[in-house]
Structures are given as C-alpha cells and as structure tokens.
C-alpha atoms as a PDB file:
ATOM      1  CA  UNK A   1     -13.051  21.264 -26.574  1.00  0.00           C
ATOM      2  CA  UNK A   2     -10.355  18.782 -27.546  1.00  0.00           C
ATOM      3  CA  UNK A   3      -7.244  19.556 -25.903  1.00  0.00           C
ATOM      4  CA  UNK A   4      -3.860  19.997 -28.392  1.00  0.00           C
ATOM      5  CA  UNK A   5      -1.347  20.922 -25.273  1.00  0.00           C
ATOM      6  CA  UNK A   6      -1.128  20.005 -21.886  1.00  0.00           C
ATOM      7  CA  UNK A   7       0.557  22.350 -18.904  1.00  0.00           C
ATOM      8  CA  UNK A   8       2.256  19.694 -16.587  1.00  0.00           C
ATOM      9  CA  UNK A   9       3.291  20.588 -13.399  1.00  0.00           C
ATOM     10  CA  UNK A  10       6.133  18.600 -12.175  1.00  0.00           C
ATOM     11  CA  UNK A  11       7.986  18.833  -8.677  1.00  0.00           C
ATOM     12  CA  UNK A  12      11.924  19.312  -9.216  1.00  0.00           C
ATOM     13  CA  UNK A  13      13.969  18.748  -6.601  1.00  0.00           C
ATOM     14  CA  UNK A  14      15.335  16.517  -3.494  1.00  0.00           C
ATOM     15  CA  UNK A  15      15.620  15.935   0.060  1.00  0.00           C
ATOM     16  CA  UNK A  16      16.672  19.223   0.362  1.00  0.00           C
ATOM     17  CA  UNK A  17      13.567  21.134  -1.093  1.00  0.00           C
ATOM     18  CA  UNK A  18      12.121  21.628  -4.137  1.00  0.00           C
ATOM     19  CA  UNK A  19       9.336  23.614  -6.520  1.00  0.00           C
ATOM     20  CA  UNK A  20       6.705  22.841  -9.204  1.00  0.00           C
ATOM     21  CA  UNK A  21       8.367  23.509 -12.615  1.00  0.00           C
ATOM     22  CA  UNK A  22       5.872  23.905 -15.827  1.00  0.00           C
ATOM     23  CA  UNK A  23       5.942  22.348 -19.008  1.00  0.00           C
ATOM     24  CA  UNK A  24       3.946  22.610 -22.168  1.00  0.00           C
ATOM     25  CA  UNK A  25       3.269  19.294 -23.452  1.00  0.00           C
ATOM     26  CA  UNK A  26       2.011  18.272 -26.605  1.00  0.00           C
ATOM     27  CA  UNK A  27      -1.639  15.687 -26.087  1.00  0.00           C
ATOM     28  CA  UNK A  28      -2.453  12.776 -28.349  1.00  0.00           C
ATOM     29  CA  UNK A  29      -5.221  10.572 -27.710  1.00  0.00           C
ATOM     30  CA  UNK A  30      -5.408   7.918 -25.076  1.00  0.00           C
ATOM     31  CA  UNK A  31      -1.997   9.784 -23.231  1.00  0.00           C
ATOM     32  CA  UNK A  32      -2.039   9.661 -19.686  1.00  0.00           C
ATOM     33  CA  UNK A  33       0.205  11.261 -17.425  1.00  0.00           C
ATOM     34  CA  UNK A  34       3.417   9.080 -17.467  1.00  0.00           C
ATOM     35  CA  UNK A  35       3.444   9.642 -20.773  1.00  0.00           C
ATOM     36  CA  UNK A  36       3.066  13.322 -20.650  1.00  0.00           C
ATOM     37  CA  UNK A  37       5.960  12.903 -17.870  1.00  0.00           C
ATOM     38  CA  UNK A  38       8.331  10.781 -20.132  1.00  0.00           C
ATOM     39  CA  UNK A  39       7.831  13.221 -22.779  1.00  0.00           C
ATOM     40  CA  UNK A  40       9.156  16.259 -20.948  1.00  0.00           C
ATOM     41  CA  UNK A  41      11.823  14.026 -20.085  1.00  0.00           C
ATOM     42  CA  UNK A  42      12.776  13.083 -23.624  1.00  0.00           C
ATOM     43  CA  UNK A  43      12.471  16.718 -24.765  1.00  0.00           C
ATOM     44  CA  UNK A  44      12.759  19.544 -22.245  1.00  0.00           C
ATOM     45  CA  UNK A  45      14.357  17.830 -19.254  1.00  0.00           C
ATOM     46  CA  UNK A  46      16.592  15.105 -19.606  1.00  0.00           C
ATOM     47  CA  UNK A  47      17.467  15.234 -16.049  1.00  0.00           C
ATOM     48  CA  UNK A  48      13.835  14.398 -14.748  1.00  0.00           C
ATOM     49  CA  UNK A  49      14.092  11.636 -11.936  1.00  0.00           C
ATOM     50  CA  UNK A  50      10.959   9.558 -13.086  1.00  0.00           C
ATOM     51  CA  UNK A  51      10.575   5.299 -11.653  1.00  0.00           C
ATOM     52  CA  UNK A  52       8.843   3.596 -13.903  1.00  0.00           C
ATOM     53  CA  UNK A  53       8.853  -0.237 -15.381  1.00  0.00           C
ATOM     54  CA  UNK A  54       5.933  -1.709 -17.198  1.00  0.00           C
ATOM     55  CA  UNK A  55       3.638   0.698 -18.238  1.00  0.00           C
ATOM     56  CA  UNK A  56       0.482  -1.740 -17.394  1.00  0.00           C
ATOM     57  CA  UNK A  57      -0.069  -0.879 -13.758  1.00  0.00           C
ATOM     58  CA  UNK A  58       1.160  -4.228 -12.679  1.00  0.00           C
ATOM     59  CA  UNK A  59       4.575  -3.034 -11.362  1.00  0.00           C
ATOM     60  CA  UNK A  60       3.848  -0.439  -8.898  1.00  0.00           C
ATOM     61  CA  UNK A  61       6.789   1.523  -9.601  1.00  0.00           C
ATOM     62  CA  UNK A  62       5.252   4.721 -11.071  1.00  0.00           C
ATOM     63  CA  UNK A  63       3.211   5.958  -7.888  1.00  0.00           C
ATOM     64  CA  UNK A  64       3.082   9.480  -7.343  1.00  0.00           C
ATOM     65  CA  UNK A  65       0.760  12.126  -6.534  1.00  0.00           C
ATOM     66  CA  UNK A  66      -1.244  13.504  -9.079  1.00  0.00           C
ATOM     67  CA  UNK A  67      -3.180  17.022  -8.171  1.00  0.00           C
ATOM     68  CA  UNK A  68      -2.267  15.440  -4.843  1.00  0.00           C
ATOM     69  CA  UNK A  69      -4.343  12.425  -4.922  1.00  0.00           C
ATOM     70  CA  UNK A  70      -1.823   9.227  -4.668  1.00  0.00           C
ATOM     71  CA  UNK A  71      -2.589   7.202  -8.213  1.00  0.00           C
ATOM     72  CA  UNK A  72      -0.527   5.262 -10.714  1.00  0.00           C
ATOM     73  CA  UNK A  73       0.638   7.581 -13.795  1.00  0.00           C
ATOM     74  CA  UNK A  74       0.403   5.078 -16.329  1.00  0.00           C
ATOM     75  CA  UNK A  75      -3.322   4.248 -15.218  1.00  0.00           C
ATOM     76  CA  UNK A  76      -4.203   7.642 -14.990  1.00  0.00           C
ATOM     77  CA  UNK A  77      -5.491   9.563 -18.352  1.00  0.00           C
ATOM     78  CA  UNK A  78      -4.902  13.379 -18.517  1.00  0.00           C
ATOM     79  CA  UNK A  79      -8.200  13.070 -20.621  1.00  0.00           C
ATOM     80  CA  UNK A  80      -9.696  12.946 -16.837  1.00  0.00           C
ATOM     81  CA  UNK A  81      -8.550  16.494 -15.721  1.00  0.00           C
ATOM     82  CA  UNK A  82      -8.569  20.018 -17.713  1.00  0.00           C
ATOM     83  CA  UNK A  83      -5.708  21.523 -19.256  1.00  0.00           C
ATOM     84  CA  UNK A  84      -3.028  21.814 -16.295  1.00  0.00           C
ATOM     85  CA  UNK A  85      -1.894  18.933 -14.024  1.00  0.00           C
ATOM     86  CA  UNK A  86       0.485  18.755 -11.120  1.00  0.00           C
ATOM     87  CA  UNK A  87       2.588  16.007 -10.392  1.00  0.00           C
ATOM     88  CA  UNK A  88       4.744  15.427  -7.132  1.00  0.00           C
ATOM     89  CA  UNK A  89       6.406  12.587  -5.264  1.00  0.00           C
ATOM     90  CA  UNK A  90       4.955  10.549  -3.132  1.00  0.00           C
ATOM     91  CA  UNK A  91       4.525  12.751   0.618  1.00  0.00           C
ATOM     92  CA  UNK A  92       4.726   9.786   2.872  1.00  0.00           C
ATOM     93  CA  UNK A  93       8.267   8.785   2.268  1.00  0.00           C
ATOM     94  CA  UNK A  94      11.670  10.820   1.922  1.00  0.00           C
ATOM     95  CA  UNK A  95      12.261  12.142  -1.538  1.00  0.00           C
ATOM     96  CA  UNK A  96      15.674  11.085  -3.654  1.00  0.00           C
ATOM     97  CA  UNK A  97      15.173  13.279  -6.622  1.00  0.00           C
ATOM     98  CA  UNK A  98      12.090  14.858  -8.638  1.00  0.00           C
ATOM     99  CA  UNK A  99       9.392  12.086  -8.507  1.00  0.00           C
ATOM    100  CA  UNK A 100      11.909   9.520  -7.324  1.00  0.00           C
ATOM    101  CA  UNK A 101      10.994   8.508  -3.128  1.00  0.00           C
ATOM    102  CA  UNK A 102      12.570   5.938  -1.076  1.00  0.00           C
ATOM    103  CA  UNK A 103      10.249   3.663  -0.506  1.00  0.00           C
ATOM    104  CA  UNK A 104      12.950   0.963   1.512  1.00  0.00           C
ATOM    105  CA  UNK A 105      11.222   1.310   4.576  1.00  0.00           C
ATOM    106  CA  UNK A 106       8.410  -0.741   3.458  1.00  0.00           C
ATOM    107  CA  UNK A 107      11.233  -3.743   2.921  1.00  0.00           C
ATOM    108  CA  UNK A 108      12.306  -3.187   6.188  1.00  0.00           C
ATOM    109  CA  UNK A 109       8.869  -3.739   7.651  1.00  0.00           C
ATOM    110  CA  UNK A 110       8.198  -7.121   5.539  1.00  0.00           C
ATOM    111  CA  UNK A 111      11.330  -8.757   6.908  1.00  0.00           C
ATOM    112  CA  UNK A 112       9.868  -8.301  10.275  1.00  0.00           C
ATOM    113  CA  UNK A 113       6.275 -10.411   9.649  1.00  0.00           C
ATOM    114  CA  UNK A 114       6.872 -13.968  10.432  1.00  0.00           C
ATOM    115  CA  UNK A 115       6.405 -15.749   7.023  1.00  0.00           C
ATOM    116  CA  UNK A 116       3.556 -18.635   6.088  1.00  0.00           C
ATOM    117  CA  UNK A 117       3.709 -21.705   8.391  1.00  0.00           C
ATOM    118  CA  UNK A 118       1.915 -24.793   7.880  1.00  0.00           C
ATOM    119  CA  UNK A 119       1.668 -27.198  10.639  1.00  0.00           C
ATOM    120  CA  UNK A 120       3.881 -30.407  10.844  1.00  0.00           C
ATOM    121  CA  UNK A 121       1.404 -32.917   9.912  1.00  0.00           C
ATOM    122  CA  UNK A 122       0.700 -30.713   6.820  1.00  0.00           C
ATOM    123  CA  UNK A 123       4.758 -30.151   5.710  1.00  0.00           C
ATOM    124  CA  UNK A 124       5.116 -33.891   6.261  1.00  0.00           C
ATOM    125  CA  UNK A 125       2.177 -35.138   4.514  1.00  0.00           C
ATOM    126  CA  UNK A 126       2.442 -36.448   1.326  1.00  0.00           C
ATOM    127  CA  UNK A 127      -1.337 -35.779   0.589  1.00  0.00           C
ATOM    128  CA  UNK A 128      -2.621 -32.752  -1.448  1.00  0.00           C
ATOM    129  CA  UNK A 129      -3.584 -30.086   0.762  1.00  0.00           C
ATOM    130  CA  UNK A 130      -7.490 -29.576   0.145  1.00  0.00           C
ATOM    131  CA  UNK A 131      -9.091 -26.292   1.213  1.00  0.00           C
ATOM    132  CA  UNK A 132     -12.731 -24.842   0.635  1.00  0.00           C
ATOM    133  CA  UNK A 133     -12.471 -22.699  -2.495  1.00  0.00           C
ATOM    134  CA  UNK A 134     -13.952 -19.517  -0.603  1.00  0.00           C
ATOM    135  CA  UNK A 135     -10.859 -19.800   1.269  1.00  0.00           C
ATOM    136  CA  UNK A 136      -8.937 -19.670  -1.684  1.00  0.00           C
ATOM    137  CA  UNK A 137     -10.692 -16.720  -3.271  1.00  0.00           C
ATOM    138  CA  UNK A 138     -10.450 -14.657   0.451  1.00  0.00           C
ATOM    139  CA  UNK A 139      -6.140 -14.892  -0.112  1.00  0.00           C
ATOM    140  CA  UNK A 140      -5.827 -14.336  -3.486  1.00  0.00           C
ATOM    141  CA  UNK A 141      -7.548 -11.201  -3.145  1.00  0.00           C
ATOM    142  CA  UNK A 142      -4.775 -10.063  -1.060  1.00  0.00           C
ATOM    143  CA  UNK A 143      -1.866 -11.627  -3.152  1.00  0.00           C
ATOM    144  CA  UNK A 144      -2.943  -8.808  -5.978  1.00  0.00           C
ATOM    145  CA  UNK A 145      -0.901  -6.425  -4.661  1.00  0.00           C
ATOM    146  CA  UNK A 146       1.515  -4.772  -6.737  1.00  0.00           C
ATOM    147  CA  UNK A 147       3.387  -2.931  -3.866  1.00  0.00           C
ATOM    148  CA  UNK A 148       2.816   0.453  -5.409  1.00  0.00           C
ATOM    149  CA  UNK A 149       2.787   1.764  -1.748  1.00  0.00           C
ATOM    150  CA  UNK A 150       0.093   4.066  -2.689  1.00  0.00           C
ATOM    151  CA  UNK A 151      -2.223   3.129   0.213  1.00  0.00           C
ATOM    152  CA  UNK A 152       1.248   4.018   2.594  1.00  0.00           C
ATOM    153  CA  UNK A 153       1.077   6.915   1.129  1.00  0.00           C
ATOM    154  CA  UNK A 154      -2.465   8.158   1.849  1.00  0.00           C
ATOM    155  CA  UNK A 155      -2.697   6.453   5.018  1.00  0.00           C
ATOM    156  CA  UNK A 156      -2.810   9.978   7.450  1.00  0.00           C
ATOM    157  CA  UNK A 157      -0.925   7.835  10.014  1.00  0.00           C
ATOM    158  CA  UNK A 158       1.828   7.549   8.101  1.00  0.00           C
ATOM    159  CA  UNK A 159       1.311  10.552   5.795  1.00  0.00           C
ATOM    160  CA  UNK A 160       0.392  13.488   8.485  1.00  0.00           C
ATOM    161  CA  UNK A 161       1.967  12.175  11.899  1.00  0.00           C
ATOM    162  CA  UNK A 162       5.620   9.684  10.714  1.00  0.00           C
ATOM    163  CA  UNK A 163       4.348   7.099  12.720  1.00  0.00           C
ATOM    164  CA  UNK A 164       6.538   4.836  11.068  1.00  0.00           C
ATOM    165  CA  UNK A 165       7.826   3.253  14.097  1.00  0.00           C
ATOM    166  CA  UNK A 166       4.778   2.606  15.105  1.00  0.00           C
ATOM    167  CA  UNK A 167       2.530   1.377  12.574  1.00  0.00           C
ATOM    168  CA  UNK A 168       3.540  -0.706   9.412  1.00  0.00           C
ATOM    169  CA  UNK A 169       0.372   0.427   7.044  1.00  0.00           C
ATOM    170  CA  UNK A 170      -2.294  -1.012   5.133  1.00  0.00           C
ATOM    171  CA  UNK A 171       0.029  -3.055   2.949  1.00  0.00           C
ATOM    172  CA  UNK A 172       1.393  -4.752   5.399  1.00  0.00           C
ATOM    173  CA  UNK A 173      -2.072  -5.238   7.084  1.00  0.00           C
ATOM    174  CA  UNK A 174      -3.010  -7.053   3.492  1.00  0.00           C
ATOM    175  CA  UNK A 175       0.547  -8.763   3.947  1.00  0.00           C
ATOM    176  CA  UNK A 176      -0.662  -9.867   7.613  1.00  0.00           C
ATOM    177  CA  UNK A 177      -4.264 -11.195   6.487  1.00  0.00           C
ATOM    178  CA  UNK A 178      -2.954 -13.100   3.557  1.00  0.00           C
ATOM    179  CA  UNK A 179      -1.189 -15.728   6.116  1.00  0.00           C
ATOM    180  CA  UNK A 180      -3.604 -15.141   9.147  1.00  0.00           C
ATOM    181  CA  UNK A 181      -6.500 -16.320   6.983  1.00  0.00           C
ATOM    182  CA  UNK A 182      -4.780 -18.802   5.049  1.00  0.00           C
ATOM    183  CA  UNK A 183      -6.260 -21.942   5.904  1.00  0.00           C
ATOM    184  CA  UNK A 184      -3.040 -24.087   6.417  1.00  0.00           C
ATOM    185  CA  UNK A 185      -1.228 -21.314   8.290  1.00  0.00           C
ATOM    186  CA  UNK A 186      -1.142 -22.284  12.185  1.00  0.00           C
ATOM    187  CA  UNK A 187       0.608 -19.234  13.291  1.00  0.00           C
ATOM    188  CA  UNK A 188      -0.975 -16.423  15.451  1.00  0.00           C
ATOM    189  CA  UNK A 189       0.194 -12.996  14.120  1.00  0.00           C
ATOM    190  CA  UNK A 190      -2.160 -11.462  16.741  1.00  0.00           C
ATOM    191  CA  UNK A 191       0.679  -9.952  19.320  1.00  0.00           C
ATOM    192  CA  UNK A 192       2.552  -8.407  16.711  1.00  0.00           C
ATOM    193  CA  UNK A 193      -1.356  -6.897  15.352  1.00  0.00           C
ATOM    194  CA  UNK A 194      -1.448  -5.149  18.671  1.00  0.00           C
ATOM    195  CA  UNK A 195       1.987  -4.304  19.050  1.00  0.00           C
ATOM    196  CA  UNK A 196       4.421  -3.627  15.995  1.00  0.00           C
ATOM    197  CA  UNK A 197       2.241  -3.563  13.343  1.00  0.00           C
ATOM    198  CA  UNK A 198       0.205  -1.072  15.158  1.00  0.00           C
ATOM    199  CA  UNK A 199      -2.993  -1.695  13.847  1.00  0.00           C
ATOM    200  CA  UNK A 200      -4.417   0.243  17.025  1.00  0.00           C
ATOM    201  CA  UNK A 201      -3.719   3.057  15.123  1.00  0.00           C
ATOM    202  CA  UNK A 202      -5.776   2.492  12.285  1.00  0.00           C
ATOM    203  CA  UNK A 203      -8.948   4.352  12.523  1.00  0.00           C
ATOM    204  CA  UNK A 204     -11.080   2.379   9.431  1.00  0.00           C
ATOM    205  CA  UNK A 205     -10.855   5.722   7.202  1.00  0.00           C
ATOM    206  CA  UNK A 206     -11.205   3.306   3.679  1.00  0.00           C
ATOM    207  CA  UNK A 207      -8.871   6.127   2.207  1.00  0.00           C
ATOM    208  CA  UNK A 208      -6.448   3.343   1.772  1.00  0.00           C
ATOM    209  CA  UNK A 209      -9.208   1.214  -0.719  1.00  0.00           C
ATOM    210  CA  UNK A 210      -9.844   3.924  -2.383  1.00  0.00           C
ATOM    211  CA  UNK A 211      -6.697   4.407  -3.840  1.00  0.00           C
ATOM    212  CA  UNK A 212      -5.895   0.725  -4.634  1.00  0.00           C
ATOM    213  CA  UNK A 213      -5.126   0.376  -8.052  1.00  0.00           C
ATOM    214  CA  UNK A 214      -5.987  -3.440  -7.650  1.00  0.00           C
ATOM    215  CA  UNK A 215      -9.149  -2.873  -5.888  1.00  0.00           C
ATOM    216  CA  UNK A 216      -8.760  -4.713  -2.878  1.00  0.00           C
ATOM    217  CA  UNK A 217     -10.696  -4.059  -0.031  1.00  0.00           C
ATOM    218  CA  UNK A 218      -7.988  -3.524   2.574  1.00  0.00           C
ATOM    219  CA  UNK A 219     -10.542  -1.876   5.087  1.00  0.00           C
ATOM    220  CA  UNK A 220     -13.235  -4.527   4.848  1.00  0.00           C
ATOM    221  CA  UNK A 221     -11.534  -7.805   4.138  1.00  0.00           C
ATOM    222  CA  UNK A 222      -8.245  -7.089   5.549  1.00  0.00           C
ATOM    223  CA  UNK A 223      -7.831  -4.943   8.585  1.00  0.00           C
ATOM    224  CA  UNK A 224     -11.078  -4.866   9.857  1.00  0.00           C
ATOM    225  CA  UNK A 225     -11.109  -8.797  10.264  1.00  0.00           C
ATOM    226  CA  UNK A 226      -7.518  -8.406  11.930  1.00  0.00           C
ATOM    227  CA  UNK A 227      -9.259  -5.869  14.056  1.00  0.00           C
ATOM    228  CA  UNK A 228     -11.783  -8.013  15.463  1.00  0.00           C
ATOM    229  CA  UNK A 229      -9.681 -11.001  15.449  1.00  0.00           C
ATOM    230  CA  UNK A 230      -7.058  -9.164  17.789  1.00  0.00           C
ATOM    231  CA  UNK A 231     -10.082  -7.700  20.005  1.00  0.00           C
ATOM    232  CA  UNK A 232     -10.976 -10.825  20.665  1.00  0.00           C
ATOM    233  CA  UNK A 233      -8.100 -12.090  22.190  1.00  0.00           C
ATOM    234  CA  UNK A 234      -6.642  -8.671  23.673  1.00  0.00           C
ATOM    235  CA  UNK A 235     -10.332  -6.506  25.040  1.00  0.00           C
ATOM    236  CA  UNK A 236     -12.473  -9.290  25.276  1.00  0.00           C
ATOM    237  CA  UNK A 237     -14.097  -8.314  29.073  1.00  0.00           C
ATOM    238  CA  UNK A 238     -14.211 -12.205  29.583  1.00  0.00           C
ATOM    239  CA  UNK A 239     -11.306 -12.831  28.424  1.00  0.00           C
ATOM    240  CA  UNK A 240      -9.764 -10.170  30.024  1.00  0.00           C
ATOM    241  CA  UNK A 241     -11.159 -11.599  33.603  1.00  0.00           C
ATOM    242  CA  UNK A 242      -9.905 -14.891  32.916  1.00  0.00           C
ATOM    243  CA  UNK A 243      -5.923 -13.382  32.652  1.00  0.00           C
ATOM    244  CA  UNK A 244      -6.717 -12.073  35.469  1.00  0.00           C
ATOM    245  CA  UNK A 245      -8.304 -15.017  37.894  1.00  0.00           C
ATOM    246  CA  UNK A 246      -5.231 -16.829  35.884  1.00  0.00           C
ATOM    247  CA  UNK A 247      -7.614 -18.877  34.682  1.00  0.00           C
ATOM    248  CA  UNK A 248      -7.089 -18.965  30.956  1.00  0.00           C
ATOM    249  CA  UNK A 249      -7.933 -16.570  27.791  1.00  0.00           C
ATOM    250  CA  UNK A 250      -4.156 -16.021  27.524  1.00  0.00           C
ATOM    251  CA  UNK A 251      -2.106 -14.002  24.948  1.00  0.00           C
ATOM    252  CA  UNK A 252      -0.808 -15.265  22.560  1.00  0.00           C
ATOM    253  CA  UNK A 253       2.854 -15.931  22.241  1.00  0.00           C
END
C-alpha cells in the first residue's frame, strides 16, 4: 500500500536533554527524509534546528541518525522504511539544538596532520611531475570525501567510549592515507599513526565503510594499509631487535 502520510519522529532538544516529538507529514513521491524534515519545519515547527546545504549529498552537512543508523537525509528515501521514522542528531558529538551537533572537533584534529610535502628536488623542478595512473586512482578515492562525519559517528571508539583524545577516526585515517600514499609526498606520518591518531585503537569493524555515502573503502584501502605500514616499522620482531642492538630499524621522526 502506497503511503499518503508519514509519522516522523524528530529529537527536540539540546545539550541539556531532549525527547522524540511526532509529526504527521504529508508523502509525495520520490520524498526522502530531509524533505519530510524541512516540511515540519515550514509548517508545524518553525523552530526546528535542521543543517543542511545542497540537497545532493555532496555537502555533508545533513548527517544524522535515521532509526539510529548514521545516513545522509537527503540521500535517504522514506520510500525505504514503513510508515513511522525517527530522526536524531548525530550521538558521537555534543548536541547544539534538535538535529544541529558540533562537529568542530573534527577541525581541530585536521590542523594537527602535517599537510602534503613534496621533496625539494620535486618543489624546485620545473618538470611535470609524472606518476603511474594507479597511483592516481588509489588518492582520489580518498579525496571523495564530503566530511559528513558519518563514519565519526558510527565509529564505537568514538561513539561508545569518547576516546576523542585518543583517536582521531576514520576520516582522518582517509585524511592520513591520502598524503602517505601520495606518490610525491616524502613525509612519514607513521609516529603520529601510532601515537595521536590512535589508529591502535581501531579494531577493522568496516562499520565505518558501510556508512560512507561516497563509498570509499576506509577499512580496506585506508586504515588497514596504515596498519601494516605502521607495524612494520613499530612490531616488526627484527626490527624491533635492531633498536635494540642499536643497530638500525629506527623510528621514525
């Protein structure tokens, strides 16, 4: 049966607590759920603390959690769920208002990777730089993120246990494999893998991909490479004897 009306279940509230408020809201084809949102907000709640920008799930501003799975609500079609849907902030980061969170923290965190750095001879050079074409395809895979923060936001480790301090999240892992495989980048990342970023504390769950509006596969292509690149250096048994005879295998700086 074709559904005419819609009950939407929106949390109201802020840092200070909230509740699920219900609305009746009329369907027409092809709505999904920002547009179920924006239309309680144009006719029964004009107060409603919604983010959103372009409507094309390019912008990552409109993440939320929807039946408390962490999706876009302008890529997400009510036509996918029955007649009731519930709709609540983001529950990894502190709430501002309604569906409004503050997602700062995650601006914070990119401030404190060290950006793309080519070598000398490459910044000096008046030649093209050349590189292989698989190389190419590996880091713009990464550079289609759309910082919705979505895979922050189901990331347990962040989510269930606040480890903010501790570990900076699969976006920033993406962030962090963008310039460590970049071909022309000469910097090692590596020490701040195993000790800021936190990536210890990643336990290869793939919840993160599957939330990715952009389909990138942050487990496979992103963190698990940075894994085993940072094993290498860091719990490599050989490696680990040579520190130790002082006879090479050093950390990185």
């Amino acid at each position: 049966m074709e559904l005419t009306t819609l009950d939407l279940n929106i949390w109201r509230g802020d840092a200070k607590g909230g509740e699920l408020v219900s609305y009746r809201v009329p369907v027409r084809e092809g709505m999904v759920v920002l547009d179920a949102v924006l239309w309680v907000q144009a006719n029964m709640a004009s107060d409603l603390a919604v983010r959103w920008n372009c409507k094309a799930a390019k912008c990552g501003s409109c993440s939320a959690e929807i039946d408390g799975f962490p999706r876009l609500m302008c890529k997400t079609p009510i036509a996918e769920y029955g007649g009731r849907i519930s709709v609540g902030p983001m529950k990894a980061f502190p709430v501002i208002k309604d569906l409004v969170t503050d997602v700062s923290w995650n601006y914070e965190v990119n401030k404190e990777i060290p950006p793309f750095t080519p070598s000398e001879k490459d910044l000096s050079s008046s030649e093209p730089w050349r590189m292989q074409q698989k190389d190419v395809e590996r880091v713009m895979e990464f550079r289609k993120c759309i910082e919705c923060f979505l895979c922050q936001d189901v990331c347990h480790v962040l989510r269930a246990h606040d480890l903010k301090g501790a570990f900076q999240g699969p976006r920033f892992m993406v962030r962090i494999a963008s310039l460590e495989m970049h071909p022309k980048d000469v910097l090692d990342r590596r020490a701040l893998l195993k000790g800021k970023a936190g990536l210890g504390y990643c336990n290869v769950t793939k919840c993160c991909t599957e939330v990715c509006p952009e389909h990138i596969h942050i487990t496979d292509n992103a963190i698990i490479p940075l894994k085993e690149r940072m094993d290498d250096v860091y719990f490599d048994p050989v490696r680990s004897l040579l520190r130790r005879l002082g006879g090479g295998g050093k950390h990185p700086a």
